[in-house]
N, C-alpha and C. Protein backbone atom coordinates (compact mmCIF):
# COMPACT_ATOMS: atom_id res chain seq x y z
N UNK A 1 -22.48 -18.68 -119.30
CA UNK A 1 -23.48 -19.62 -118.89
C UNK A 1 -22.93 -21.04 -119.02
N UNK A 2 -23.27 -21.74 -118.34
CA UNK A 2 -22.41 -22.83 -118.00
C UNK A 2 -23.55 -24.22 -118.57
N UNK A 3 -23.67 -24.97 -118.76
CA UNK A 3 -24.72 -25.99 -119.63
C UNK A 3 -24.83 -27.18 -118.62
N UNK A 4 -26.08 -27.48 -118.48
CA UNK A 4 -26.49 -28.24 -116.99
C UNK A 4 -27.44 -29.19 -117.90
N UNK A 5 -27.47 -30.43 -117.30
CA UNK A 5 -27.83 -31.84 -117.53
C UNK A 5 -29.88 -31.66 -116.98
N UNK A 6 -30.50 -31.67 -117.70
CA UNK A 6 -31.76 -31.60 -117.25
C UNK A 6 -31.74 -32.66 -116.28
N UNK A 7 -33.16 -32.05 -114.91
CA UNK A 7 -33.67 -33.11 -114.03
C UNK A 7 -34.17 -34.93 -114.51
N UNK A 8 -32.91 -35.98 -114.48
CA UNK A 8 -33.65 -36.84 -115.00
C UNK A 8 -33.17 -36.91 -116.45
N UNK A 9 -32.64 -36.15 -117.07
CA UNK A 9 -32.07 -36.49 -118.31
C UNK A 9 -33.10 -36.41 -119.00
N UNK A 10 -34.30 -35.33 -119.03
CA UNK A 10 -35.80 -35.07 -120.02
C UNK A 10 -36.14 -33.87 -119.60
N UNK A 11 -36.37 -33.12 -121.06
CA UNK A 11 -37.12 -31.98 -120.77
C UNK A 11 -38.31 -32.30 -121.78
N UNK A 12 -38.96 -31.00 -122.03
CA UNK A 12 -40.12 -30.72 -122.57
C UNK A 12 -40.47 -29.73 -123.53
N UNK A 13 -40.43 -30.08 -124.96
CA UNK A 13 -40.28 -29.14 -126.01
C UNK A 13 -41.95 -28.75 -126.72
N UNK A 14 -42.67 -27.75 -126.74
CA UNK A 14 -43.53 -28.04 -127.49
C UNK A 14 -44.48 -28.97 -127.58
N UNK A 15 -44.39 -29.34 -125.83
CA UNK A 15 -45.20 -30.25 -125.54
C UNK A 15 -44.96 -31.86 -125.63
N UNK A 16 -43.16 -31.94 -125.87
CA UNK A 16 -43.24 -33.25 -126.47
C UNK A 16 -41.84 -33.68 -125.41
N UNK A 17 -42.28 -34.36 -124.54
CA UNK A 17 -41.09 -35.16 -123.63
C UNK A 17 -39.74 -35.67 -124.64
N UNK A 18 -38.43 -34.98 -124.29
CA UNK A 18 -37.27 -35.17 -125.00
C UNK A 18 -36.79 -35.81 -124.26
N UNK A 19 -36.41 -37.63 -124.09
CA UNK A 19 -35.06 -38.21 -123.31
C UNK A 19 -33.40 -38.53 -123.89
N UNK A 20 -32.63 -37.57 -123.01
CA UNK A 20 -31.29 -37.18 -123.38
C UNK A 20 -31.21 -39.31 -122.91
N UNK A 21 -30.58 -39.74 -123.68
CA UNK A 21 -30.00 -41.13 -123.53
C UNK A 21 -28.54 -41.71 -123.72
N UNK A 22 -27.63 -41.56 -122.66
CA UNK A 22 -26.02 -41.73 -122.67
C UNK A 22 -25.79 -43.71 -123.72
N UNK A 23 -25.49 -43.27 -124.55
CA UNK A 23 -25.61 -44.99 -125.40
C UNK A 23 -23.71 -45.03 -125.45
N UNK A 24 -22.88 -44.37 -124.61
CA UNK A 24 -21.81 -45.22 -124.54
C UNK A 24 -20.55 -44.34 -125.96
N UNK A 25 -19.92 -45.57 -126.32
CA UNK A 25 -19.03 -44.84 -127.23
C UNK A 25 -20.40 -45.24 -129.14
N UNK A 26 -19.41 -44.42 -129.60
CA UNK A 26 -20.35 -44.74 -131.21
C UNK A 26 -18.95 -44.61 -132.04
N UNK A 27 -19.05 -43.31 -132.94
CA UNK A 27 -17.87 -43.36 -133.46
C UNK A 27 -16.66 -42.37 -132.84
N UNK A 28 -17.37 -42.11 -131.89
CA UNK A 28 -16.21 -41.50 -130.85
C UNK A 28 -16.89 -41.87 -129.18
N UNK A 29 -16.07 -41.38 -128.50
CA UNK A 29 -16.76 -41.81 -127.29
C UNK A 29 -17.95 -40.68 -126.62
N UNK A 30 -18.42 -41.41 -125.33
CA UNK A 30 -19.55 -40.34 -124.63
C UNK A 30 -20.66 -40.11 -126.12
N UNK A 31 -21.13 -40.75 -126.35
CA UNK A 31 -22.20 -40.45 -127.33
C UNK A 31 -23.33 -40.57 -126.61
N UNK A 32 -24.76 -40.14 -127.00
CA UNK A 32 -25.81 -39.57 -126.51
C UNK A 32 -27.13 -39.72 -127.59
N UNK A 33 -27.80 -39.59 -127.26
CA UNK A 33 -29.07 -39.83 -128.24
C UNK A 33 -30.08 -39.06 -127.53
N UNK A 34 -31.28 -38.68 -128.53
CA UNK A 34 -31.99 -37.95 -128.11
C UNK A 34 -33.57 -38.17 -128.28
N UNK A 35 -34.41 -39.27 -127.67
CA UNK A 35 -35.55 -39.65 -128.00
C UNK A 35 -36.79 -38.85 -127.45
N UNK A 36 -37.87 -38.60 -128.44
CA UNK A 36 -38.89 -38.12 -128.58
C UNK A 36 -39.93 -39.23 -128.61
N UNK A 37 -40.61 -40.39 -127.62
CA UNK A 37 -41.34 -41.50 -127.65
C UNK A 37 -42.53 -41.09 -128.21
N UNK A 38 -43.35 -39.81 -128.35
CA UNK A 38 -44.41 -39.55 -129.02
C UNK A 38 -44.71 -39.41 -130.34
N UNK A 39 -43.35 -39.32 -130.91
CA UNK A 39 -42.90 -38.92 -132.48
C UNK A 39 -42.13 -40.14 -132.66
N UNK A 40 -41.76 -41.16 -132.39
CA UNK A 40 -41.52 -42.27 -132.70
C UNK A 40 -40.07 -42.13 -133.26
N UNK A 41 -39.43 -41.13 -132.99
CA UNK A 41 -38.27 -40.09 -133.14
C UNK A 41 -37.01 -40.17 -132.02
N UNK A 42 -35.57 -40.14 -133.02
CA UNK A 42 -34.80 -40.36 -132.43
C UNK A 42 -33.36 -39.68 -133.21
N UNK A 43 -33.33 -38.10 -132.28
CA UNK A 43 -32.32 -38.06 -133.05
C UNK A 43 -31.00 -38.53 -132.50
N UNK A 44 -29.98 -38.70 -133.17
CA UNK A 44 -28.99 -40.11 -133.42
C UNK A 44 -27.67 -39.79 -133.40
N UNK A 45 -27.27 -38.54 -133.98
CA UNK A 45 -26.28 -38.06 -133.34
C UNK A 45 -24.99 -38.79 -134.65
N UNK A 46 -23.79 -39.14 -133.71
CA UNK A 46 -23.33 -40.12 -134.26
C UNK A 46 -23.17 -41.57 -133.94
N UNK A 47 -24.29 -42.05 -133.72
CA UNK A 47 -24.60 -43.58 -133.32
C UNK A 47 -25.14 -44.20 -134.83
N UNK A 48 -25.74 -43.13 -135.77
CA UNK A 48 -26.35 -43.77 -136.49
C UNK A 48 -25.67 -42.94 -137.98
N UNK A 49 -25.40 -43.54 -138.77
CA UNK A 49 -25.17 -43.15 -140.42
C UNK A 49 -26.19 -43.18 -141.39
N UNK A 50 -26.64 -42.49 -142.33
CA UNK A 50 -27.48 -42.64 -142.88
C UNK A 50 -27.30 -42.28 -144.77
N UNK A 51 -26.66 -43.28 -145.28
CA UNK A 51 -25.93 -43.37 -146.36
C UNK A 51 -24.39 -42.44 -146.94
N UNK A 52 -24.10 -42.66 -145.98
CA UNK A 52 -22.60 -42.40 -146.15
C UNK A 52 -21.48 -42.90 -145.24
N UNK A 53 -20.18 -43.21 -145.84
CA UNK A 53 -19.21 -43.62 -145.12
C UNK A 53 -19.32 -43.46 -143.51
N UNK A 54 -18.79 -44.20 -143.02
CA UNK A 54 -19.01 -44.24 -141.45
C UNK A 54 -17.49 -43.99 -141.18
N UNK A 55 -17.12 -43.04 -140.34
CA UNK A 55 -15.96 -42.86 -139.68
C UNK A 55 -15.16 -44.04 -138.42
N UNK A 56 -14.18 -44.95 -139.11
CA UNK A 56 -13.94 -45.90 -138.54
C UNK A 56 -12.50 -45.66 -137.94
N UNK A 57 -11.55 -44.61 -138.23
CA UNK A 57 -10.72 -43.87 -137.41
C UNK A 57 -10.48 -44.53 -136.36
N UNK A 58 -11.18 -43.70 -135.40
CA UNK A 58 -11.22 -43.60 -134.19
C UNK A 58 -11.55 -44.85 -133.01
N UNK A 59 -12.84 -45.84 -133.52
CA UNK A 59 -13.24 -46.92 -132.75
C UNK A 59 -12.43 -48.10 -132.29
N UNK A 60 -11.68 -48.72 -133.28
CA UNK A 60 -11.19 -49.62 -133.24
C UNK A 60 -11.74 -50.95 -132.74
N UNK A 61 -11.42 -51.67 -132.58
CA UNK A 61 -12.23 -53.18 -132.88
C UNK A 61 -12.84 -53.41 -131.43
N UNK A 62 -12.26 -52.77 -130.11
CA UNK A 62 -13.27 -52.69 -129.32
C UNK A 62 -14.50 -51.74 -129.55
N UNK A 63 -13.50 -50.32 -129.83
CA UNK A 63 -15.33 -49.02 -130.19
C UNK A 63 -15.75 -49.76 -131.15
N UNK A 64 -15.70 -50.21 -131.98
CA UNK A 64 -16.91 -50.64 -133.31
C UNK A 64 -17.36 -51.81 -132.18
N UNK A 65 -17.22 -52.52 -131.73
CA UNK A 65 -18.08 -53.52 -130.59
C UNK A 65 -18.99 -52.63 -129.73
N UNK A 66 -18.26 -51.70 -129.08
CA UNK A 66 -19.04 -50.88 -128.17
C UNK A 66 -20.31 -50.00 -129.30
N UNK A 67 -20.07 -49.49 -130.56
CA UNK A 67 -20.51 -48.66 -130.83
C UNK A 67 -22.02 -49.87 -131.36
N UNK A 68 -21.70 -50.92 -131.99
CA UNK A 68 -22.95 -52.04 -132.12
C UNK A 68 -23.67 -51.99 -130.95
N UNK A 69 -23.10 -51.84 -129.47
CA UNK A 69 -24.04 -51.69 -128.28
C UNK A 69 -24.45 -50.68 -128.61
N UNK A 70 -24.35 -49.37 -128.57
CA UNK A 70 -24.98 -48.09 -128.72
C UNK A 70 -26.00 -47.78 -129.86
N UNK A 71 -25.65 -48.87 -130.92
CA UNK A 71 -26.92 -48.96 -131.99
C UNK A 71 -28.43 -50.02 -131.40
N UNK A 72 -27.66 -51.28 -131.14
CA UNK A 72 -28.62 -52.13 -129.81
C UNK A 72 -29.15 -50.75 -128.89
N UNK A 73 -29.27 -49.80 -128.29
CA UNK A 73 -29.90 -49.16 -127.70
C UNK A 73 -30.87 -48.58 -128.52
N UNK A 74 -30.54 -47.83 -129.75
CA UNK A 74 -31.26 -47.00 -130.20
C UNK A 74 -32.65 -48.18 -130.76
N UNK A 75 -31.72 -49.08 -131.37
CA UNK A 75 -33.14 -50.00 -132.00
C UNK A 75 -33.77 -50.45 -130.87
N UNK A 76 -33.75 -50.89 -129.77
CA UNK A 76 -34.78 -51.18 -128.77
C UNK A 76 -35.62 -49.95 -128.46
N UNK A 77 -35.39 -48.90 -128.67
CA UNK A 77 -36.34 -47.32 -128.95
C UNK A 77 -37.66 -47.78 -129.31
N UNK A 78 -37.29 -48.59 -130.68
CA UNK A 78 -38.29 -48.93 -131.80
C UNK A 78 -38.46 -47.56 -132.59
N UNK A 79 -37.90 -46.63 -133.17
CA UNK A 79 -38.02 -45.49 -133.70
C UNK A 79 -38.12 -45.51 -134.93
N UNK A 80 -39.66 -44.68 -135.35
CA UNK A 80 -39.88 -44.64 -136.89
C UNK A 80 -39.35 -43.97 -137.34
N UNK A 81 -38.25 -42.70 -136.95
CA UNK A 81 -37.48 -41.54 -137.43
C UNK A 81 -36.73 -41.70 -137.04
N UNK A 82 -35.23 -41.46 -137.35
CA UNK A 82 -33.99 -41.62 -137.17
C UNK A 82 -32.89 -40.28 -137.64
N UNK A 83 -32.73 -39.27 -136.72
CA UNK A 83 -31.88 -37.93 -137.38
C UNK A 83 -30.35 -38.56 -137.49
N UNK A 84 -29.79 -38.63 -138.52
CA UNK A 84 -27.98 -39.29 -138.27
C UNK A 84 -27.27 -38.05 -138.40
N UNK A 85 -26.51 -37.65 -137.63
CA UNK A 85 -25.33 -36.96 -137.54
C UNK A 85 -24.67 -36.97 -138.74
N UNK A 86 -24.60 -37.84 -139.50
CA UNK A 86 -23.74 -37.67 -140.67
C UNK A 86 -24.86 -38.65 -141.46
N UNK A 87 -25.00 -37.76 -143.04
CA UNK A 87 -26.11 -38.05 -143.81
C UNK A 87 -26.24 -37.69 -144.94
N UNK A 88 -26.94 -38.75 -145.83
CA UNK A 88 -27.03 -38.29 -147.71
C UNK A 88 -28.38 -37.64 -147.53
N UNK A 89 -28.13 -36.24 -147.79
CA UNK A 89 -29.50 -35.46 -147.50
C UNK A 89 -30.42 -35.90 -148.35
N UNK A 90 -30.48 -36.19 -149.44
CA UNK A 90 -31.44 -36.86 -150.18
C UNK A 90 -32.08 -38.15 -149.97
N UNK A 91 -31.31 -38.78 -148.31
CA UNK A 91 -32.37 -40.15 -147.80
C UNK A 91 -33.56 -39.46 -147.33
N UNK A 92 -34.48 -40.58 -147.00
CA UNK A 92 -35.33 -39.84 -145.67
C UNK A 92 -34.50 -40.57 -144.23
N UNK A 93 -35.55 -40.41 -143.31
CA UNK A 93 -34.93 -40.45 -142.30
C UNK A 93 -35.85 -42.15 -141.71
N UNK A 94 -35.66 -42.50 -142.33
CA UNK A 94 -36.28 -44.00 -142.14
C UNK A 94 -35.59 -44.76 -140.73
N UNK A 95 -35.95 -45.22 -140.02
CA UNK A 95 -34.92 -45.72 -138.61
C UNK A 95 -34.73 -46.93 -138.66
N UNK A 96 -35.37 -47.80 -139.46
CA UNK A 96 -35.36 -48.97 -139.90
C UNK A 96 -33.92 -49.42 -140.13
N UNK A 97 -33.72 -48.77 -141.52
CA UNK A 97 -32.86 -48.37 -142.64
C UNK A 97 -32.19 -47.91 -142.08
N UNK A 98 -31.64 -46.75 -141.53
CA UNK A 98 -30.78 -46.09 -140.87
C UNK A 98 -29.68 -47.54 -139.72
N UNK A 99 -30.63 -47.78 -139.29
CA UNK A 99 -30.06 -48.96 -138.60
C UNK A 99 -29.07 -50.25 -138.66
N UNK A 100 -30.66 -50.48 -139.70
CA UNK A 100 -29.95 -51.91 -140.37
C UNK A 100 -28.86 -51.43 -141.30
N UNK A 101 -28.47 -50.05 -141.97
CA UNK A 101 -27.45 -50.38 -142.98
C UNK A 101 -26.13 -49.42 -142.14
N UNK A 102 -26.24 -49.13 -140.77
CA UNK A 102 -25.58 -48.82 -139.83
C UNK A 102 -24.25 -50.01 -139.39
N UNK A 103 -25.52 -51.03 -138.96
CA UNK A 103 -24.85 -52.31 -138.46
C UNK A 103 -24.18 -52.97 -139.46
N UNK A 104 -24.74 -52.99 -140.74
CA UNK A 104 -24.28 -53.47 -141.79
C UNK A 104 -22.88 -53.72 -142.44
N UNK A 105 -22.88 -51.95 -142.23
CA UNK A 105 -21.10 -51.33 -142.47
C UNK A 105 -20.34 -51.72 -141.43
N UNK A 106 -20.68 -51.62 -140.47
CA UNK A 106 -19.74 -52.39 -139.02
C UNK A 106 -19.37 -53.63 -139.41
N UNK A 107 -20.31 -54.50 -139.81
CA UNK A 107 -20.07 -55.29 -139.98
C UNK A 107 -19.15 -55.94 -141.17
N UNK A 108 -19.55 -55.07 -142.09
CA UNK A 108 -18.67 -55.78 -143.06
C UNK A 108 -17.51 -54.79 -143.25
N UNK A 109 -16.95 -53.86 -142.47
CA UNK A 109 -15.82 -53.28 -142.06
C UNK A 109 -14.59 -54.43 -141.43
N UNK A 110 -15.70 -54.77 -140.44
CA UNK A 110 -15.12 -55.86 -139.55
C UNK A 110 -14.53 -57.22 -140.70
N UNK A 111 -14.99 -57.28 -141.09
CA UNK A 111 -14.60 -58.92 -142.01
C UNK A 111 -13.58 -58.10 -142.79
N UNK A 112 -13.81 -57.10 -143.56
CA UNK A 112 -12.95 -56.92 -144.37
C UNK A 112 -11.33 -56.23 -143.83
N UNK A 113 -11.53 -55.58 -142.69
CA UNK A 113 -10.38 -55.26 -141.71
C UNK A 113 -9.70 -56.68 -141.33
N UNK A 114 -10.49 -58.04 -140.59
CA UNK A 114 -9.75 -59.14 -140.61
C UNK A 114 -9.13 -59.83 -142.20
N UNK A 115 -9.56 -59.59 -142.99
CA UNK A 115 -9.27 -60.29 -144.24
C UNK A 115 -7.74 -59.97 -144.82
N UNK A 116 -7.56 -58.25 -144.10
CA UNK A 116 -6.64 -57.61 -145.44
C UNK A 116 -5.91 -57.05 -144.11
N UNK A 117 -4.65 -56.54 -144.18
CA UNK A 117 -3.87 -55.65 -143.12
C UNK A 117 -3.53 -54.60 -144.07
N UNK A 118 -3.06 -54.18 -143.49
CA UNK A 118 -2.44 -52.85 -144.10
C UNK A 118 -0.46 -52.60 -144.05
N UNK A 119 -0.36 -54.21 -143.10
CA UNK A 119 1.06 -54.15 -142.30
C UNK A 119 1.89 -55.04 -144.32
N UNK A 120 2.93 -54.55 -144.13
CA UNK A 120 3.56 -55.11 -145.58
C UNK A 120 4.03 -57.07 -144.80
């Protein structure tokens, strides 16, 4: 069976409209999100961290730019729930929070990557 892109990028779970949402690169590329507008719900995939290290590998100083766009998507959602792909199971799932301490680490990744090299 081969896996096909719903009509429109939304289906319908249990009564509850699911929009598949392409948000670009995150911490790898082609990332995706998955909003539920009735549940104020958004699961997040890896766009969003939710108390733990963020995988900075892969982005590099353009993806961590691109991946701040792909968080700018999810927060214009406005989502009271936030599922993160990678997570301290003992948070809740606050989207607020999830967000703001998302951008946070980008950010102060970023300063501290310009501050220090790694080159001798």
């Amino acid at each position: 069976m081969t896996a096909v892109t719903p009509p429109g990028n939304r289906l319908t779970l249990e009564g509850h409209e699911l929009i598949i949402i392409e948000v670009g690169h995150a911490d790898t590329d082609d990332s995706s999100v998955l909003h539920a507008p009735d549940l104020g719900l958004v699961v997040a995939g890896d766009v969003l961290y939710n108390g733990v290290h963020q995988w900075l590998a892969e982005p590099g100083s353009a993806g961590r730019a691109a991946w701040r766009t792909a968080i700018d998507i999810v927060a214009a959602l406005e989502p009271h729930w936030a599922v993160a792909g990678h997570k301290n199971k003992t948070l809740d799932d606050d989207a607020a929070r999830a967000i703001a301490e998302t951008r946070q680490y980008l950010h102060d990744a970023e300063e501290l990557l310009q501050e220090n090299s790694t080159r001798p």
